[in-house]
C-alpha atoms as a PDB file:
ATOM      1  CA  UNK A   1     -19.486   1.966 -16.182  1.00  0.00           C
ATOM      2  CA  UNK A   2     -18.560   5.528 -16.449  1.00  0.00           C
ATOM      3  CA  UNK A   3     -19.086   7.251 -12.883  1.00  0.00           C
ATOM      4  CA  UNK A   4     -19.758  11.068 -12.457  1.00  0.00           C
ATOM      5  CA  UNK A   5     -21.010  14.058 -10.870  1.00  0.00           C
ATOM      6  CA  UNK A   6     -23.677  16.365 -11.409  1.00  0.00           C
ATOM      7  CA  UNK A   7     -22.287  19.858 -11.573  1.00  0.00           C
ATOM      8  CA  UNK A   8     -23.576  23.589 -12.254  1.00  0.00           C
ATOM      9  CA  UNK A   9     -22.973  22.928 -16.512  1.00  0.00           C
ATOM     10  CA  UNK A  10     -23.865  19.103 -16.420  1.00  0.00           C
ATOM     11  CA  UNK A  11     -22.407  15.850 -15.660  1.00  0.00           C
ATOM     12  CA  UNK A  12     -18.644  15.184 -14.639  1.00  0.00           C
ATOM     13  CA  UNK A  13     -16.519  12.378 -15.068  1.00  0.00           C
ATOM     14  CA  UNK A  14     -14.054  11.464 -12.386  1.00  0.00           C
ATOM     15  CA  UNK A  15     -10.623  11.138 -13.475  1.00  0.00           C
ATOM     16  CA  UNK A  16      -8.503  10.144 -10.626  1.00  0.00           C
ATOM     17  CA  UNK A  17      -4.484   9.378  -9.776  1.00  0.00           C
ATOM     18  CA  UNK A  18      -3.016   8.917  -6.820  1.00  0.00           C
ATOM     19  CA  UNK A  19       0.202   9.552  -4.919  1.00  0.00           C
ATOM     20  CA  UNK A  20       0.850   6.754  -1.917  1.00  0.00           C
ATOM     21  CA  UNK A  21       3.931   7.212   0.406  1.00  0.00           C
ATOM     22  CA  UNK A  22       5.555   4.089   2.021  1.00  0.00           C
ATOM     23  CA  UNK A  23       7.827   3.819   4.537  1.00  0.00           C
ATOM     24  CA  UNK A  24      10.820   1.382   3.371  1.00  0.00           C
ATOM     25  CA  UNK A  25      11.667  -0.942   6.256  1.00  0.00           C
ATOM     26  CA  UNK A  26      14.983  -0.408   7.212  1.00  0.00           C
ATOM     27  CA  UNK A  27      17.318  -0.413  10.396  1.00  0.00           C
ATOM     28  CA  UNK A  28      18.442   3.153   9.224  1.00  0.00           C
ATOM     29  CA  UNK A  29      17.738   6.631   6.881  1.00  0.00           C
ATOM     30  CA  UNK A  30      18.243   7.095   3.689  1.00  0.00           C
ATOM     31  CA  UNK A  31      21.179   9.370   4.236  1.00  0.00           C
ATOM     32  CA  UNK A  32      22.434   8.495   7.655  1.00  0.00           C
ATOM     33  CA  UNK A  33      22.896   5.827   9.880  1.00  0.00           C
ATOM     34  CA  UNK A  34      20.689   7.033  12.675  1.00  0.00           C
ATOM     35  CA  UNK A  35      18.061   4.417  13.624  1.00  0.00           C
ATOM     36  CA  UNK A  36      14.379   4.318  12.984  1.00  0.00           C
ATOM     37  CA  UNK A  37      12.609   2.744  15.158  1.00  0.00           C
ATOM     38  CA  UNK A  38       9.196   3.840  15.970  1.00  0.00           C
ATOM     39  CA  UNK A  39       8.069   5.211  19.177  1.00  0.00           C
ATOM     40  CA  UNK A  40      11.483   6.228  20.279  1.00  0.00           C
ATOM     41  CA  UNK A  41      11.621   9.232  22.566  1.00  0.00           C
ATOM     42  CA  UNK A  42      11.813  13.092  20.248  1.00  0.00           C
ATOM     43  CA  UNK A  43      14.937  13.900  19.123  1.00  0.00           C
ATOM     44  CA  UNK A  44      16.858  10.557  20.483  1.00  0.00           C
ATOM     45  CA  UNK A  45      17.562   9.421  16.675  1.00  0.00           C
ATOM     46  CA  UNK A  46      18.867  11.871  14.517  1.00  0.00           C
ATOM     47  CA  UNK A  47      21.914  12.161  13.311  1.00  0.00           C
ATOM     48  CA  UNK A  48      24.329  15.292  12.182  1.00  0.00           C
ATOM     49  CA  UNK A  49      23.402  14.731   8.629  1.00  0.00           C
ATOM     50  CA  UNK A  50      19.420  14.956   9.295  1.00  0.00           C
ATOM     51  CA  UNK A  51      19.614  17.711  11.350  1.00  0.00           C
ATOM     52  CA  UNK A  52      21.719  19.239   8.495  1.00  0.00           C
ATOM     53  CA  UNK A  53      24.740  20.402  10.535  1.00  0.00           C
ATOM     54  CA  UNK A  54      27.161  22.069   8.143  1.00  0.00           C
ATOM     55  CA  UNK A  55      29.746  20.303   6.012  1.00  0.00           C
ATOM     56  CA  UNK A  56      27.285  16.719   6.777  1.00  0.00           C
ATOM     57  CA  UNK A  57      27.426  14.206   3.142  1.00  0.00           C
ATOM     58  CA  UNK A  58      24.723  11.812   2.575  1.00  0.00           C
ATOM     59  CA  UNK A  59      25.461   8.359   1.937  1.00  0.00           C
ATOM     60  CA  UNK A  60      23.069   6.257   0.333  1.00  0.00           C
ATOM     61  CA  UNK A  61      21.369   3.208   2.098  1.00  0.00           C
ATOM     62  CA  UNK A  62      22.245   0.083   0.183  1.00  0.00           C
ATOM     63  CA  UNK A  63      18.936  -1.900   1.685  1.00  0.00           C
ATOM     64  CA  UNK A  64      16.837   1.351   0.660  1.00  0.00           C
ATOM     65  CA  UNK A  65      17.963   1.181  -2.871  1.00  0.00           C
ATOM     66  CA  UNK A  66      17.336  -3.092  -2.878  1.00  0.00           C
ATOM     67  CA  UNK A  67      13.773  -2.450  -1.420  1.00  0.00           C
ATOM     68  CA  UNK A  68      12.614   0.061  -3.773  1.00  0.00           C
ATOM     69  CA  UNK A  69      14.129  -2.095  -6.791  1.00  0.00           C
ATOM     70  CA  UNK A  70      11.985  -5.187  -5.472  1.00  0.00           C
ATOM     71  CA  UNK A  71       8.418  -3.228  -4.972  1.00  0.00           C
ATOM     72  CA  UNK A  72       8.959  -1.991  -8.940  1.00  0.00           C
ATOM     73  CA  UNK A  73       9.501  -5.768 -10.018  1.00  0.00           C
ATOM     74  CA  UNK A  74       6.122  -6.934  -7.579  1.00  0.00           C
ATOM     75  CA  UNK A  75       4.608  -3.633  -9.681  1.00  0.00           C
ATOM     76  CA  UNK A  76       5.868  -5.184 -13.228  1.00  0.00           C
ATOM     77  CA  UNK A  77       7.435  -2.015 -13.722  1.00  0.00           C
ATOM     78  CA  UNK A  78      10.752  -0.817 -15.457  1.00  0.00           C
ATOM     79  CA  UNK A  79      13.887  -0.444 -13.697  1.00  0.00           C
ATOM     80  CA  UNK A  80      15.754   2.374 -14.168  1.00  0.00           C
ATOM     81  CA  UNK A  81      19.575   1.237 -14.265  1.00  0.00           C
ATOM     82  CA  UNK A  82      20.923   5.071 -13.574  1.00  0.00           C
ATOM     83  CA  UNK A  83      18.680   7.119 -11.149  1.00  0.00           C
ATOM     84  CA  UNK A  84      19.606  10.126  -9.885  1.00  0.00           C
ATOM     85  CA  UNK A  85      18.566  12.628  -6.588  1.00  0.00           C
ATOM     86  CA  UNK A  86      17.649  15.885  -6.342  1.00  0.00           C
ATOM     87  CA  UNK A  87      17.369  18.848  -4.244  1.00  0.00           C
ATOM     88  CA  UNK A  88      13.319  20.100  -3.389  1.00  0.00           C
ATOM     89  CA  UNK A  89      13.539  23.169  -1.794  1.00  0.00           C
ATOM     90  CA  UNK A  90      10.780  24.459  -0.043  1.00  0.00           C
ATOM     91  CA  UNK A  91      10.440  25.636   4.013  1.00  0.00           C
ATOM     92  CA  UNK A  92       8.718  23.173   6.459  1.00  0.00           C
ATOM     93  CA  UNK A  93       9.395  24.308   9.977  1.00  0.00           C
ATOM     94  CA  UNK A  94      10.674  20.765  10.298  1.00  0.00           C
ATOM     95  CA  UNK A  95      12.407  20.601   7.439  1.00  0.00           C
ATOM     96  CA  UNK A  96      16.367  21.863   8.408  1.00  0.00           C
ATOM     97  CA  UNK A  97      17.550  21.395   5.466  1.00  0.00           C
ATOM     98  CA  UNK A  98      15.260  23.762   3.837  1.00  0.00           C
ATOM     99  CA  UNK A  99      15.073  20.930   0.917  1.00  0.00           C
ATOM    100  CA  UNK A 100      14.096  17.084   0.751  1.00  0.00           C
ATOM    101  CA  UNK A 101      16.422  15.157  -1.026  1.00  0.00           C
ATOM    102  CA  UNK A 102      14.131  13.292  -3.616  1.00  0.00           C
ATOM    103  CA  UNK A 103      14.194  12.095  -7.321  1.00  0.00           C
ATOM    104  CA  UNK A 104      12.384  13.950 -10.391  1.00  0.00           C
ATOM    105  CA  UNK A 105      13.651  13.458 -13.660  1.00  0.00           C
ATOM    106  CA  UNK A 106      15.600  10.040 -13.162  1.00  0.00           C
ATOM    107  CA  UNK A 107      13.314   8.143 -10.667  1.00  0.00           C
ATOM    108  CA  UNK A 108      14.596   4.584  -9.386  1.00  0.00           C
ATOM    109  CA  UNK A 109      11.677   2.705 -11.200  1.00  0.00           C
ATOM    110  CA  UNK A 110       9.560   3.640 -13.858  1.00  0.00           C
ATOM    111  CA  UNK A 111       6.173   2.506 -15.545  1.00  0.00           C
ATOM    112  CA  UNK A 112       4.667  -0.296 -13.879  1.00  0.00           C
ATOM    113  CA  UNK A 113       0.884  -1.239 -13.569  1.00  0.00           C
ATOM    114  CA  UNK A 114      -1.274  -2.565 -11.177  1.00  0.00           C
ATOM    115  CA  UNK A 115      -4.021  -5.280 -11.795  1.00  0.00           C
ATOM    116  CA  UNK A 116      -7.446  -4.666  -9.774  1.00  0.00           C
ATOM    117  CA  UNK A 117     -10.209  -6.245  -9.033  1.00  0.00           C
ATOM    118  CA  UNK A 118     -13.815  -5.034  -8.691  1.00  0.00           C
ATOM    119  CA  UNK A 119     -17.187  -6.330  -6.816  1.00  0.00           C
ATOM    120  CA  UNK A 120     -18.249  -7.074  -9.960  1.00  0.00           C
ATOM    121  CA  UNK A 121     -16.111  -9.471 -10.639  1.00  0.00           C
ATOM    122  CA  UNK A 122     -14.444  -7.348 -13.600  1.00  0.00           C
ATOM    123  CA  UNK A 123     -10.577  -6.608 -13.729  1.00  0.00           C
ATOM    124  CA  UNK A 124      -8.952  -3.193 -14.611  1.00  0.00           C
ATOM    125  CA  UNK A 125      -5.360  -2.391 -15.713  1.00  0.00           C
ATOM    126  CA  UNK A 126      -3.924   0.770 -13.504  1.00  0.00           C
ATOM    127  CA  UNK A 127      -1.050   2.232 -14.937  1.00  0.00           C
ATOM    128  CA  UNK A 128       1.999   3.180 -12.576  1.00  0.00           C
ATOM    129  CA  UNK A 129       3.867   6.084 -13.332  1.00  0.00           C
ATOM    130  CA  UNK A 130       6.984   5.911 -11.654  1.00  0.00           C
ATOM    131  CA  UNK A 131       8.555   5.175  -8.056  1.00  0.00           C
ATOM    132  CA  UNK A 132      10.657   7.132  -6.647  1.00  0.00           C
ATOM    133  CA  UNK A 133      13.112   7.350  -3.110  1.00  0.00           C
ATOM    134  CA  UNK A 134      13.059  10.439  -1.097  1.00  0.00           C
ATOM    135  CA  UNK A 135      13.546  11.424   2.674  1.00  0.00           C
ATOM    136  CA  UNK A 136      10.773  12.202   4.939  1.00  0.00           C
ATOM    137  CA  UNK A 137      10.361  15.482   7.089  1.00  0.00           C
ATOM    138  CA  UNK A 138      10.339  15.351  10.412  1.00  0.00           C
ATOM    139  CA  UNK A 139       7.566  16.414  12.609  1.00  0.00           C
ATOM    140  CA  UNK A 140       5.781  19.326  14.219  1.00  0.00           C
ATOM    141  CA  UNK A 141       4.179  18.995  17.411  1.00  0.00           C
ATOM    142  CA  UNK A 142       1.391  21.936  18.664  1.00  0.00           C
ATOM    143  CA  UNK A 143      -0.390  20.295  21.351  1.00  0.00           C
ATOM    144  CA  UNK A 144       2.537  20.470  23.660  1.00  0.00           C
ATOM    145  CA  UNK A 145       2.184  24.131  24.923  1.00  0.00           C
ATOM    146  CA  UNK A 146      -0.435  26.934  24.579  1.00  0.00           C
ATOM    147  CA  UNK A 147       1.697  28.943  22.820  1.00  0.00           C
ATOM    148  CA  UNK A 148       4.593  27.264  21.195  1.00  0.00           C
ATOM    149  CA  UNK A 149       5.529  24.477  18.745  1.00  0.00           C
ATOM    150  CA  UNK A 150       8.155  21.606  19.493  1.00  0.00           C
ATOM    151  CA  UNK A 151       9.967  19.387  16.779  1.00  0.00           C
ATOM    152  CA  UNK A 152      10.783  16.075  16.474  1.00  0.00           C
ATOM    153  CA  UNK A 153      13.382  15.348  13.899  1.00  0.00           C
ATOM    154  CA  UNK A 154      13.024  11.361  14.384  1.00  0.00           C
ATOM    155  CA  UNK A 155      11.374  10.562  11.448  1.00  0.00           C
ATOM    156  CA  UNK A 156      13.571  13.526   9.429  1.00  0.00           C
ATOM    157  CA  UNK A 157      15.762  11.342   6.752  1.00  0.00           C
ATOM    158  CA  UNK A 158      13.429   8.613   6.921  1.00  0.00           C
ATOM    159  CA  UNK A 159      13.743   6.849   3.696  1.00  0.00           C
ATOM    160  CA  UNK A 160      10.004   7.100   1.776  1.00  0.00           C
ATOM    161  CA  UNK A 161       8.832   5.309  -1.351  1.00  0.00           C
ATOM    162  CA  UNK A 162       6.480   7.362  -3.245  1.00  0.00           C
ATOM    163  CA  UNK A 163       4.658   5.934  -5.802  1.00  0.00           C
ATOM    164  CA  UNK A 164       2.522   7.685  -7.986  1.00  0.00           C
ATOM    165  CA  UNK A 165      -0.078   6.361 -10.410  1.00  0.00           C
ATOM    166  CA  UNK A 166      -1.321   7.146 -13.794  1.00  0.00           C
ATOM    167  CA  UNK A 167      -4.906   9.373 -13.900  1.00  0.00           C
ATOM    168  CA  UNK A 168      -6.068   6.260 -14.681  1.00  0.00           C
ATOM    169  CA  UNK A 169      -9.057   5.875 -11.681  1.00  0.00           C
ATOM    170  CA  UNK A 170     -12.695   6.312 -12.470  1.00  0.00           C
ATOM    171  CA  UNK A 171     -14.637   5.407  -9.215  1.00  0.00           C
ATOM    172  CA  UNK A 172     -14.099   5.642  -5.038  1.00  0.00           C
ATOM    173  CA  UNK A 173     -14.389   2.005  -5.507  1.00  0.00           C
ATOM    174  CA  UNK A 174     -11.325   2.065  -7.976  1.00  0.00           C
ATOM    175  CA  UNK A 175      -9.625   3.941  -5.953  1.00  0.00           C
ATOM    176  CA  UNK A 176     -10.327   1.746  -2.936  1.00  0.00           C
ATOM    177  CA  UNK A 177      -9.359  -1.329  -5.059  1.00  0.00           C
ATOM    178  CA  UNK A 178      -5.952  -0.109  -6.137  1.00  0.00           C
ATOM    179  CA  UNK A 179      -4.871   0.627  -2.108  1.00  0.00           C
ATOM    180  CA  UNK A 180      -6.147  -2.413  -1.165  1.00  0.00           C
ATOM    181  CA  UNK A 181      -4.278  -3.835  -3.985  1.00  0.00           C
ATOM    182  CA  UNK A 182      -1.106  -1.955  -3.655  1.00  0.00           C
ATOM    183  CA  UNK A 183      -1.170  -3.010   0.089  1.00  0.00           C
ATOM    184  CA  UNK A 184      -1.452  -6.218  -0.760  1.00  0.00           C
ATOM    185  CA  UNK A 185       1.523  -6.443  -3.388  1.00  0.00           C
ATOM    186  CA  UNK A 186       3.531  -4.234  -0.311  1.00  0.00           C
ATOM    187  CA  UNK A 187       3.453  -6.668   2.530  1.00  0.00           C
ATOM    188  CA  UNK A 188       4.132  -9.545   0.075  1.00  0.00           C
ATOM    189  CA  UNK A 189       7.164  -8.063  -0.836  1.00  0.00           C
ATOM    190  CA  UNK A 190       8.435  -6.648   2.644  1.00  0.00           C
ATOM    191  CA  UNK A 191       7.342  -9.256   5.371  1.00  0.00           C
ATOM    192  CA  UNK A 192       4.063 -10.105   6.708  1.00  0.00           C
ATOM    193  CA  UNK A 193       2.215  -7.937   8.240  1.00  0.00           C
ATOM    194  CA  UNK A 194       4.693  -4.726   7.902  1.00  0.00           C
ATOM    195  CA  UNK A 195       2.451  -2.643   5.804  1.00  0.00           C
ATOM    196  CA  UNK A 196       0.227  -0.811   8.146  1.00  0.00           C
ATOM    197  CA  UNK A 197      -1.594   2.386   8.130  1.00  0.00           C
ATOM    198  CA  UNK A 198      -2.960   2.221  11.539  1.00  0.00           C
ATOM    199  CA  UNK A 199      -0.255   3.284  13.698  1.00  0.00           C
ATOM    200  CA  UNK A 200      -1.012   6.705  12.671  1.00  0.00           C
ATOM    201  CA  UNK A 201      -3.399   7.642  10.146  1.00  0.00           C
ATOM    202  CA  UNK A 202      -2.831  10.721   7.835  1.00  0.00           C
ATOM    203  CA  UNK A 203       0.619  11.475  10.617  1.00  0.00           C
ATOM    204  CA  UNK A 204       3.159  10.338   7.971  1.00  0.00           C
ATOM    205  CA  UNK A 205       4.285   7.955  10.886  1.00  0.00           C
ATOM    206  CA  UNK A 206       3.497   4.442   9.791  1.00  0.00           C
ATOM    207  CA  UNK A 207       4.775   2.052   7.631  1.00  0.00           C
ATOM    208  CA  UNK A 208       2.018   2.747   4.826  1.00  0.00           C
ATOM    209  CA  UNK A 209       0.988   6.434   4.493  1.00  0.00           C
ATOM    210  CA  UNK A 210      -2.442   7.832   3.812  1.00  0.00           C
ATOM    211  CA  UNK A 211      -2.797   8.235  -0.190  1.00  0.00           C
ATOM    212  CA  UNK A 212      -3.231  12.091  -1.631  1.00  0.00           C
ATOM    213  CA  UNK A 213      -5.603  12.553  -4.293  1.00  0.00           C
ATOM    214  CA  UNK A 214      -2.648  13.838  -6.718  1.00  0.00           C
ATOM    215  CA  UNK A 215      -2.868  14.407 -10.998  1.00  0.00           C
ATOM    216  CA  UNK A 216      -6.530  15.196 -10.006  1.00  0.00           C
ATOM    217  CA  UNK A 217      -8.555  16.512 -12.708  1.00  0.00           C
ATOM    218  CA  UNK A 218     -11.946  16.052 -14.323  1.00  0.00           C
ATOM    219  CA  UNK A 219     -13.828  16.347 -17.724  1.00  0.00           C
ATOM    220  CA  UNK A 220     -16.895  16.377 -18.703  1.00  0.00           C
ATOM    221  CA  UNK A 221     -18.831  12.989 -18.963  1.00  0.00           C
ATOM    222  CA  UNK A 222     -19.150  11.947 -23.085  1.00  0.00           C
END
């Protein structure tokens, strides 16, 4: 069943991907040793290297790398034997840096896929297009004064797993079914109960991030 939208010149099919950030549970960043506990008090877990004090290396978190490589093989996807990191530059206010540390060209794990289910009983193939490691940002706080924001570089070198999926969605109820699906295939893998988006919904605070709408695009229904 082909789902669209009426529009000014006729029908429109959605064609949907989408882009999920999660959290990898770890005792430290993906750079740094500094811990990452949640709820800590601003600013009490950041280390040199996240707060990008000059002449700082990044070392790579060993238990980062092992949890990214076991999500791809719960995904069925291909693991990438030589990955490589790279510098995105743009300017968050809580960015120091003034670049994430991510991975483009050489991700960790490649293409994977992603069985669903739907209420009608049918099943649907969603392709996986890669997953990759990169930090987090930290955080901007403008409910503290009237006139000023504060920062909290906490979460700043927290290590993320983004995983992005093929335009491959057709529905909301698709798209529904893959999160719940991709949740599901999360805690499994983790630990019970450690994939979460409730803590903080859309605050790129808990454990599993709010999904983007990303490789959005639409055509016109056949």
């Amino acid at each position: 069943m082909t789902y669209t939208i009426e529009g000014n010149t006729g029908p429109w099919e959605i064609v949907v991907g989408l882009e999920v950030h999660a959290q990898v549970i770890s005792q430290s960043k993906l750079f740094s040793g500094a811990a990452t506990e949640f709820g800590a008090a601003p600013n009490s877990q950041v280390s040199f290297v996240d707060a990008a004090f000059p002449g700082m290396l990044p070392v790579i978190n060993q238990e980062c790398v092992a949890q990214a490589v076991r999500t791809g093989l719960g995904l069925e996807a291909h693991i990438n034997l030589i990955s490589r990191f790279d510098r995105k530059n743009y300017f968050y206010a809580d960015l120091p840096q003034g670049y994430q540390i991510s991975q483009f060209e050489h991700p960790i794990v490649g293409a994977g896929t992603i069985e669903i289910e739907l209420s009608d009983g049918s099943t649907r193939q969603i392709g996986v297009t890669r997953l990759h490691l990169e930090q987090d940002a930290g955080k901007s706080l403008h409910d503290q004064h009237p006139a000023k924001s504060y920062i909290d570089l906490n979460r700043s070198g927290v290590a993320l797993m983004e995983i992005v999926s093929e335009p491959d969605l057709r529905s909301p109820e698709e798209a529904g079914a893959y999160l719940r699906k991709l949740r599901t295939v999360l805690r499994a893998i983790w630990a019970p109960a450690t994939a979460t988006w409730r803590k903080a919904p859309c605050g790129r605070t808990s454990t599993f991030r709010c999904a983007s709408m990303a490789n959005r695009s639409a055509r016109a229904a056949r």
